[in-house]
C-alpha atoms as a PDB file:
ATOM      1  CA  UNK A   1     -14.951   2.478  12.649  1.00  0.00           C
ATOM      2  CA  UNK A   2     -12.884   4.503  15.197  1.00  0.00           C
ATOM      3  CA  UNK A   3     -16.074   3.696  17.697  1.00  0.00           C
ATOM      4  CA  UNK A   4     -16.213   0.197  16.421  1.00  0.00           C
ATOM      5  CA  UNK A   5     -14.346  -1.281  18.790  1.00  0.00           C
ATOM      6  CA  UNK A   6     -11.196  -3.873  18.265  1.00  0.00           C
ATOM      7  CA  UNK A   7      -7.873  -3.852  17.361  1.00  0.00           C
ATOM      8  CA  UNK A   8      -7.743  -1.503  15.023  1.00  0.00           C
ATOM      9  CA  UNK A   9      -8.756   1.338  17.119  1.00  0.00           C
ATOM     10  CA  UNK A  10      -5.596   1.754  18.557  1.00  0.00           C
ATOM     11  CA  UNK A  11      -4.389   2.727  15.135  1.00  0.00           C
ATOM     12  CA  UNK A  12      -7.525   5.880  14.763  1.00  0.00           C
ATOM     13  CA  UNK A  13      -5.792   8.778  13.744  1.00  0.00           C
ATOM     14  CA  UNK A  14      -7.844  12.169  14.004  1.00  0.00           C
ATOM     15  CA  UNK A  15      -8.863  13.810  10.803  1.00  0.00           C
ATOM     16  CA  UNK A  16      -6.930  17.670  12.479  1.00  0.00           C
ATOM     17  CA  UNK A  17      -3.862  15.357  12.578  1.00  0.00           C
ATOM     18  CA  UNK A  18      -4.030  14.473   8.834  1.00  0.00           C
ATOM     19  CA  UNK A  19      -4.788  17.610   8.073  1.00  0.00           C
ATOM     20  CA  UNK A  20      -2.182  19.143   9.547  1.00  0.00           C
ATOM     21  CA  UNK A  21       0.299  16.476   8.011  1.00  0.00           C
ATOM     22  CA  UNK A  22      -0.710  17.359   4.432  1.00  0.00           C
ATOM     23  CA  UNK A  23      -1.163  20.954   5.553  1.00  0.00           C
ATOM     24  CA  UNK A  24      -4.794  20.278   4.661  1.00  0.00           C
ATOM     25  CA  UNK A  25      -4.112  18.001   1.369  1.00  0.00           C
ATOM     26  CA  UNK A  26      -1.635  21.119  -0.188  1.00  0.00           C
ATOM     27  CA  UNK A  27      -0.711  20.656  -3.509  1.00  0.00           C
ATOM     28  CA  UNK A  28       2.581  20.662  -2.291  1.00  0.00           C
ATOM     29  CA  UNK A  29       2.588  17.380  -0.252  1.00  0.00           C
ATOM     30  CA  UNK A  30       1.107  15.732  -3.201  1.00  0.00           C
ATOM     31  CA  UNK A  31       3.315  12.673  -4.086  1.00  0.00           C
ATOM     32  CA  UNK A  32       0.449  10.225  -6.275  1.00  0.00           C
ATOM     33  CA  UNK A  33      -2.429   9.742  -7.501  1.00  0.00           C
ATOM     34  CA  UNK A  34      -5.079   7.415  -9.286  1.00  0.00           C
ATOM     35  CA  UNK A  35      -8.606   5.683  -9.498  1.00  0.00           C
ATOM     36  CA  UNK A  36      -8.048   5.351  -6.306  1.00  0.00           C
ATOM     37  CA  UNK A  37      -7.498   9.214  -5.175  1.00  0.00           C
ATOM     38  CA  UNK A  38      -4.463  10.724  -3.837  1.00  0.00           C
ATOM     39  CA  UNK A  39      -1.454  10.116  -2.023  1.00  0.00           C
ATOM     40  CA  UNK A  40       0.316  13.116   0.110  1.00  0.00           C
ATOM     41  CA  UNK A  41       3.610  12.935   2.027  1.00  0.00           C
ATOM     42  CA  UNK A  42       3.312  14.264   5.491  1.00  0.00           C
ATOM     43  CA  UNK A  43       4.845  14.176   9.260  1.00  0.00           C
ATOM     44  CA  UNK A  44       2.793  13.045  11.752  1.00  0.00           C
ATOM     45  CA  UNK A  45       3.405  14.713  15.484  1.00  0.00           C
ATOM     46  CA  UNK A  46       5.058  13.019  18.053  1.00  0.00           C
ATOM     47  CA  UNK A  47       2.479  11.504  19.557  1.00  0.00           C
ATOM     48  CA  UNK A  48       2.867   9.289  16.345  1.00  0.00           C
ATOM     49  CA  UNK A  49       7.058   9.254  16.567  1.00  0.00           C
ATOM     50  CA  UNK A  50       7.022  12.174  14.133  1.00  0.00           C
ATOM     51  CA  UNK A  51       7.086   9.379  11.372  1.00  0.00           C
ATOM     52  CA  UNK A  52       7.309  10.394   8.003  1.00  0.00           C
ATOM     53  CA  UNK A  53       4.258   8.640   6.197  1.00  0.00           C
ATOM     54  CA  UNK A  54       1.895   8.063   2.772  1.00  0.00           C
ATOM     55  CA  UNK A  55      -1.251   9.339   3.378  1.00  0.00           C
ATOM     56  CA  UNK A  56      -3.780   7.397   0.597  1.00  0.00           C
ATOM     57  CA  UNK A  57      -6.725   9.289   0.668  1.00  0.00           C
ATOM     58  CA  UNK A  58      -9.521   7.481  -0.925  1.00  0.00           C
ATOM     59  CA  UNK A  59     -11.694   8.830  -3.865  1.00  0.00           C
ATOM     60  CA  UNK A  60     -15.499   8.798  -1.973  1.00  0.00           C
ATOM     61  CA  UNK A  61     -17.000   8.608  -5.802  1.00  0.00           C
ATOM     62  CA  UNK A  62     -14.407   6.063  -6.400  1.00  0.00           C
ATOM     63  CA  UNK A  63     -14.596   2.388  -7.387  1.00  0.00           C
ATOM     64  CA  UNK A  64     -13.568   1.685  -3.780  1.00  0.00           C
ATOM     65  CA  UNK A  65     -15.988   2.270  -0.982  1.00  0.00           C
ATOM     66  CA  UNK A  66     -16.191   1.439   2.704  1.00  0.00           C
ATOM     67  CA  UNK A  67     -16.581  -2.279   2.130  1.00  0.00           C
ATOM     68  CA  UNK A  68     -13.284  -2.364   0.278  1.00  0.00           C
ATOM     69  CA  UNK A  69     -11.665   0.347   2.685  1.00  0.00           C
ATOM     70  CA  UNK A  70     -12.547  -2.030   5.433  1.00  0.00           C
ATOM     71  CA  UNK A  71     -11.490  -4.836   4.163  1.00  0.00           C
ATOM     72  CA  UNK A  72      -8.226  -3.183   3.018  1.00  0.00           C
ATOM     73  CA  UNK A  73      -7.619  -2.231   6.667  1.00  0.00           C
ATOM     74  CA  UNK A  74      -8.167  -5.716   8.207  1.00  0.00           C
ATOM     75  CA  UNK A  75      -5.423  -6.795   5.965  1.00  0.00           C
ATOM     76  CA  UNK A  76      -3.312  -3.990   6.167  1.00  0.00           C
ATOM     77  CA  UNK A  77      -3.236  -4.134   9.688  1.00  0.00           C
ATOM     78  CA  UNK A  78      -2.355  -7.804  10.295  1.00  0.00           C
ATOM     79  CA  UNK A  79       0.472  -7.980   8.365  1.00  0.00           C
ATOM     80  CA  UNK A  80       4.276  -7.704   9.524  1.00  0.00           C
ATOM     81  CA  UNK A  81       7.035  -8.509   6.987  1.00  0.00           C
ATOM     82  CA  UNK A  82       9.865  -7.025   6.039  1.00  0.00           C
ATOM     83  CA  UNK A  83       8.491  -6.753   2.607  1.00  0.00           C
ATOM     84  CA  UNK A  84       5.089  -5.703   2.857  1.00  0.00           C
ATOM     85  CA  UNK A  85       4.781  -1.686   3.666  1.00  0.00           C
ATOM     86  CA  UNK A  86       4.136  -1.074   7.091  1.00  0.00           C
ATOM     87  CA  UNK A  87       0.373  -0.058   8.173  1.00  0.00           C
ATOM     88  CA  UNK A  88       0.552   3.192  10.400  1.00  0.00           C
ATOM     89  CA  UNK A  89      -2.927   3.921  10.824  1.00  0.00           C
ATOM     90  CA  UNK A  90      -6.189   4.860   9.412  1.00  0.00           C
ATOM     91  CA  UNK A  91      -9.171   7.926   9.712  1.00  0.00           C
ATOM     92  CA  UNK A  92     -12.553   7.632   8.800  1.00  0.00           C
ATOM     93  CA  UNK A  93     -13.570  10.900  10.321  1.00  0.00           C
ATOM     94  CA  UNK A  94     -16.051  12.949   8.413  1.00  0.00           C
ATOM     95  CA  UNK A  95     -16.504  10.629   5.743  1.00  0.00           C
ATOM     96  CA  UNK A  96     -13.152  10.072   5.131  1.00  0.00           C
ATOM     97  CA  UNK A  97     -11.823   7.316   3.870  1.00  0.00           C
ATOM     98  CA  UNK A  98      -7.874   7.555   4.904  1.00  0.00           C
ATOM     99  CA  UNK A  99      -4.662   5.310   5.360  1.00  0.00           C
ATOM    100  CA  UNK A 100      -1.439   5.649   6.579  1.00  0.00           C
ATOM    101  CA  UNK A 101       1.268   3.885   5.772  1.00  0.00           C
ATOM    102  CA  UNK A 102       5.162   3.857   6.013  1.00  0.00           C
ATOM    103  CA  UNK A 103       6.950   6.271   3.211  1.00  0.00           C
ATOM    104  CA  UNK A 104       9.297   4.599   1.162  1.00  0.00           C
ATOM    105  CA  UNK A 105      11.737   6.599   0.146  1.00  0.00           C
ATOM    106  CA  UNK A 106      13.220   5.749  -3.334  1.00  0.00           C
ATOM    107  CA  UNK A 107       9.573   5.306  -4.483  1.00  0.00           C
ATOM    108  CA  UNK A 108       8.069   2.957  -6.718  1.00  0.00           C
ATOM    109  CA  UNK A 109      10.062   0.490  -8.886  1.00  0.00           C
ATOM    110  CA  UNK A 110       7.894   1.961 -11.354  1.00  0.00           C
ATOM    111  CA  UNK A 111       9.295   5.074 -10.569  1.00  0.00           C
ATOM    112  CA  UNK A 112      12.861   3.469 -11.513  1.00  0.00           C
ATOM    113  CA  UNK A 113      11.811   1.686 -14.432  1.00  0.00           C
ATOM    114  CA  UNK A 114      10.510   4.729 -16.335  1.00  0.00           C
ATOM    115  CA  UNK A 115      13.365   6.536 -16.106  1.00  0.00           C
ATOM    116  CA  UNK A 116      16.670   5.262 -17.755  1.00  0.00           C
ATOM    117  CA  UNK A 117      19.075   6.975 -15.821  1.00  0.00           C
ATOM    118  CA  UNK A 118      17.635   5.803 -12.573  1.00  0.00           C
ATOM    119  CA  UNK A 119      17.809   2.060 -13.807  1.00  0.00           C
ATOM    120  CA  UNK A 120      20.974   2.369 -15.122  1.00  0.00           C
ATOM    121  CA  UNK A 121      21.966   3.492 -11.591  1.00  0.00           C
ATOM    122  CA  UNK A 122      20.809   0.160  -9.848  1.00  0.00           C
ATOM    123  CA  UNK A 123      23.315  -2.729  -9.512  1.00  0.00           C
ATOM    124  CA  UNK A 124      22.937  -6.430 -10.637  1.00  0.00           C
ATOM    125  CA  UNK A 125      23.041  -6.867  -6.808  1.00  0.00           C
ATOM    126  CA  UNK A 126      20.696  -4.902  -5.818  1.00  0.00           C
ATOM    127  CA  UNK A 127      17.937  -5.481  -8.880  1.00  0.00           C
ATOM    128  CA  UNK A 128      18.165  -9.353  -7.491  1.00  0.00           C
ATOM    129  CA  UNK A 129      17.629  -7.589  -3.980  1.00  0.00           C
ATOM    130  CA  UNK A 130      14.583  -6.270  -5.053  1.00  0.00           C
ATOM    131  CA  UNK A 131      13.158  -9.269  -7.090  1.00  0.00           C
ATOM    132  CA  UNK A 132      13.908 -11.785  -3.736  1.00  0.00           C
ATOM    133  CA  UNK A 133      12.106  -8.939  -1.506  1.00  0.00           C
ATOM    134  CA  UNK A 134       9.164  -9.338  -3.644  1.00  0.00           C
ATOM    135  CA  UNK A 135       8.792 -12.400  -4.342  1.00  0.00           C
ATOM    136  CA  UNK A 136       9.053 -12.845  -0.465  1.00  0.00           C
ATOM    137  CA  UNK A 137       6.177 -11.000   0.518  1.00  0.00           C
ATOM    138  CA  UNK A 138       4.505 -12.533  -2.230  1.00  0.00           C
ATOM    139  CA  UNK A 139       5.207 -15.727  -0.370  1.00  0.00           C
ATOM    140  CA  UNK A 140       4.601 -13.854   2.922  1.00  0.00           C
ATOM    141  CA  UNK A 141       0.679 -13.108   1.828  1.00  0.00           C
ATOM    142  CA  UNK A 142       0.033 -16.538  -0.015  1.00  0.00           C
ATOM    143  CA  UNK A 143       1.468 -18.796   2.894  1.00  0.00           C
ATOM    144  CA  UNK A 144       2.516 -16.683   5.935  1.00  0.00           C
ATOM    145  CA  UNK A 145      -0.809 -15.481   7.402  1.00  0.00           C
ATOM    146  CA  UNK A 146      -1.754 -18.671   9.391  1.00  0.00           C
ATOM    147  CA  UNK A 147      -3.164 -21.738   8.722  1.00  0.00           C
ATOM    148  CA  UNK A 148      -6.427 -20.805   7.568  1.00  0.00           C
ATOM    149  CA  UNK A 149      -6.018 -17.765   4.952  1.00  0.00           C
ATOM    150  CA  UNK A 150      -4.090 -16.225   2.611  1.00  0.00           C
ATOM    151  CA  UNK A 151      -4.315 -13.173   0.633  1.00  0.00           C
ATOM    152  CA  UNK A 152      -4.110 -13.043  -3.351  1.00  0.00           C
ATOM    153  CA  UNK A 153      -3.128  -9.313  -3.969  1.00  0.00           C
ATOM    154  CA  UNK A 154      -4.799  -9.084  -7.665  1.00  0.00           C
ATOM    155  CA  UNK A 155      -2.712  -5.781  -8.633  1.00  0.00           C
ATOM    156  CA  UNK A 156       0.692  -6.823  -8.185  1.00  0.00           C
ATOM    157  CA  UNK A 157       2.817  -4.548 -10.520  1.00  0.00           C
ATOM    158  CA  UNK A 158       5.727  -2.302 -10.698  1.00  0.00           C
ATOM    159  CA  UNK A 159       3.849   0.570  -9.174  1.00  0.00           C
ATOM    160  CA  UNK A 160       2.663  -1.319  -5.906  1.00  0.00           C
ATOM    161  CA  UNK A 161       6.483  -2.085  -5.499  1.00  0.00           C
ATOM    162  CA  UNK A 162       8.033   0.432  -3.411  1.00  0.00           C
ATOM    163  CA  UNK A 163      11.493   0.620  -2.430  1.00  0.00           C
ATOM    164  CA  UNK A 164      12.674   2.433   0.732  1.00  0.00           C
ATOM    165  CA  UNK A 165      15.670   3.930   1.628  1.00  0.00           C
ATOM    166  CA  UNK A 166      17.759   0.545   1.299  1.00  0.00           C
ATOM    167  CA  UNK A 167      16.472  -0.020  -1.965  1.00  0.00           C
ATOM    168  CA  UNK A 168      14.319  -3.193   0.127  1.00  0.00           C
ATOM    169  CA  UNK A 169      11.171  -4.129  -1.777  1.00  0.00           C
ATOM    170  CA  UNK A 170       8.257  -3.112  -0.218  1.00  0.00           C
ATOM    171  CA  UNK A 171       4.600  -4.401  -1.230  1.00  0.00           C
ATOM    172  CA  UNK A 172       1.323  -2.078  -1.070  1.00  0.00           C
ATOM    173  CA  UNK A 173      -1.576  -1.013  -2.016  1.00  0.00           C
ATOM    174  CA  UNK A 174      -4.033  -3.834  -1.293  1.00  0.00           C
ATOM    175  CA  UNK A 175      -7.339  -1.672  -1.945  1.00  0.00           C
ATOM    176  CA  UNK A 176      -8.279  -4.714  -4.667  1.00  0.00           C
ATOM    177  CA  UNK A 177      -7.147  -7.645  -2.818  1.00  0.00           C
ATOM    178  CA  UNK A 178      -9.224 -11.026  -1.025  1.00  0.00           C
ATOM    179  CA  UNK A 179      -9.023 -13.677   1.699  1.00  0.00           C
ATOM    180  CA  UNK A 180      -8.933 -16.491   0.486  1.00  0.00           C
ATOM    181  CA  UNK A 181      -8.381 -20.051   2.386  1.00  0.00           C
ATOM    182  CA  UNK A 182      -5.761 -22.383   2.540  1.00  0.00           C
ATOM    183  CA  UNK A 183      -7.085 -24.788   4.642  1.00  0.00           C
ATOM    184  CA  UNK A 184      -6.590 -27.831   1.808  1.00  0.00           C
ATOM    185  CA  UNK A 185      -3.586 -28.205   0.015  1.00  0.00           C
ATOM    186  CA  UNK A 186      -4.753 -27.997  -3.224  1.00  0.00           C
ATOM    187  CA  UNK A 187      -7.436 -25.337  -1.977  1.00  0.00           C
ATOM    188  CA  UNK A 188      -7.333 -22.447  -5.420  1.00  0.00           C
ATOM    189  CA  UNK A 189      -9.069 -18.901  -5.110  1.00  0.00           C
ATOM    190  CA  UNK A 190     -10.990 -17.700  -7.920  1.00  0.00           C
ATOM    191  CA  UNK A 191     -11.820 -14.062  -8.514  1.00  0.00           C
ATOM    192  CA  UNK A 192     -13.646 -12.136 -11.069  1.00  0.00           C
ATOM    193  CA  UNK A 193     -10.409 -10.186 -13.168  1.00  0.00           C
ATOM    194  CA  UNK A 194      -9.002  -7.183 -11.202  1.00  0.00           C
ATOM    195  CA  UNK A 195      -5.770  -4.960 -11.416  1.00  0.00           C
ATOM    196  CA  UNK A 196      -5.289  -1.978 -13.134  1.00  0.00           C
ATOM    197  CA  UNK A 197      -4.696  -1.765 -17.129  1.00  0.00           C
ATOM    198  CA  UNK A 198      -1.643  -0.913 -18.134  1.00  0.00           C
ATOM    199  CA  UNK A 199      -0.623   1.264 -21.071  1.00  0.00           C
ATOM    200  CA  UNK A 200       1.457   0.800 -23.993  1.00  0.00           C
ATOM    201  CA  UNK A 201       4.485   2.571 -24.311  1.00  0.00           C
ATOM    202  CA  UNK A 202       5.607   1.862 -27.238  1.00  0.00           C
ATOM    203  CA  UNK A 203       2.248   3.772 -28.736  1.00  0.00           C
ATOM    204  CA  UNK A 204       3.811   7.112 -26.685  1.00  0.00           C
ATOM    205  CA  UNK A 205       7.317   6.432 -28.767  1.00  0.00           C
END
């Protein structure tokens, strides 16, 4: 993709440059994974502003595979809100399947949710913070990409709600979502059933 052409080539990040962000996918930078494959924490150089970023590396025997990681970076990379998590860049050297994103740094409501202390710790005020940031970029990717498409996210849970540093709400993970148009008013999107099952805790209690 990185000789592809286009807009997103400005965003190419070399494969050395992830690897030495993740000091070559340690254990140690570890901060997620899934069906998906793994997430690492890492520091990019300054070339890239030194950010501090996710760095989703994508399972190649996975259910997701270069149609889906380039559709996921054609959205990912045409969104700006507040409320959506901000696309650094992507690699696809070597058969990699990579992308970079902003690191939010409370984590995942999820995260909060799980644990009671950390729940207990939020405010009413900032719980309804949270809820209006979401439902925002919700709004954001059903009505705020133009006139002629939208995107229905198809995974939208706790865990794909991160929460950065001001506790704002911060959408991701998009590696199951769709275009879909909204071109007629009452235009509707159907899609075979996606997402990711959830388990029940009340079996673990």
């Amino acid at each position: 993709m990185s000789s592809s052409g286009g807009n997103l080539e400005k965003y190419w990040i070399p494969l050395d440059e992830i690897l030495r962000a993740t000091r070559n996918f340690s254990s140690q930078t570890l901060i997620g994974d899934g069906g998906f494959g793994f997430v690492h924490i890492g520091q990019l150089s300054e070339e890239w502003n030194a950010h501090t970023v996710a760095i989703k590396r994508l399972n190649r025997v996975g259910h997701q595979g270069i149609n889906e990681f380039r559709n996921e970076l054609e959205m990912v990379s045409s969104f700006h809100h507040p409320n959506i998590i901000t696309f650094i860049g992507y690699c696809d050297e070597a058969s990699e399947m990579i992308i970079v994103s902003d690191f939010a740094k409370n984590e995942s409501l999820d995260h909060h949710l799980q644990k009671p202390n950390k729940i207990r710790g939020l405010t009413w005020a900032q719980r309804l913070k949270i809820c209006l940031g979401a439902a925002k970029g919700l709004k954001y990717l059903h009505s705020g990409l133009g006139e002629d498409k939208r995107v229905i996210h198809r995974d939208v849970k706790s865990a794909n709600i991160l929460l950065d540093e001001n506790l704002e709400a911060k959408i991701c993970d998009f590696g199951l979502s769709k275009f879909g148009a909204r071109n007629q008013e009452d235009s509707q999107v159907h899609t075979k059933v996606a997402g990711t099952r959830l388990l029940d805790s009340s079996r673990n209690n």
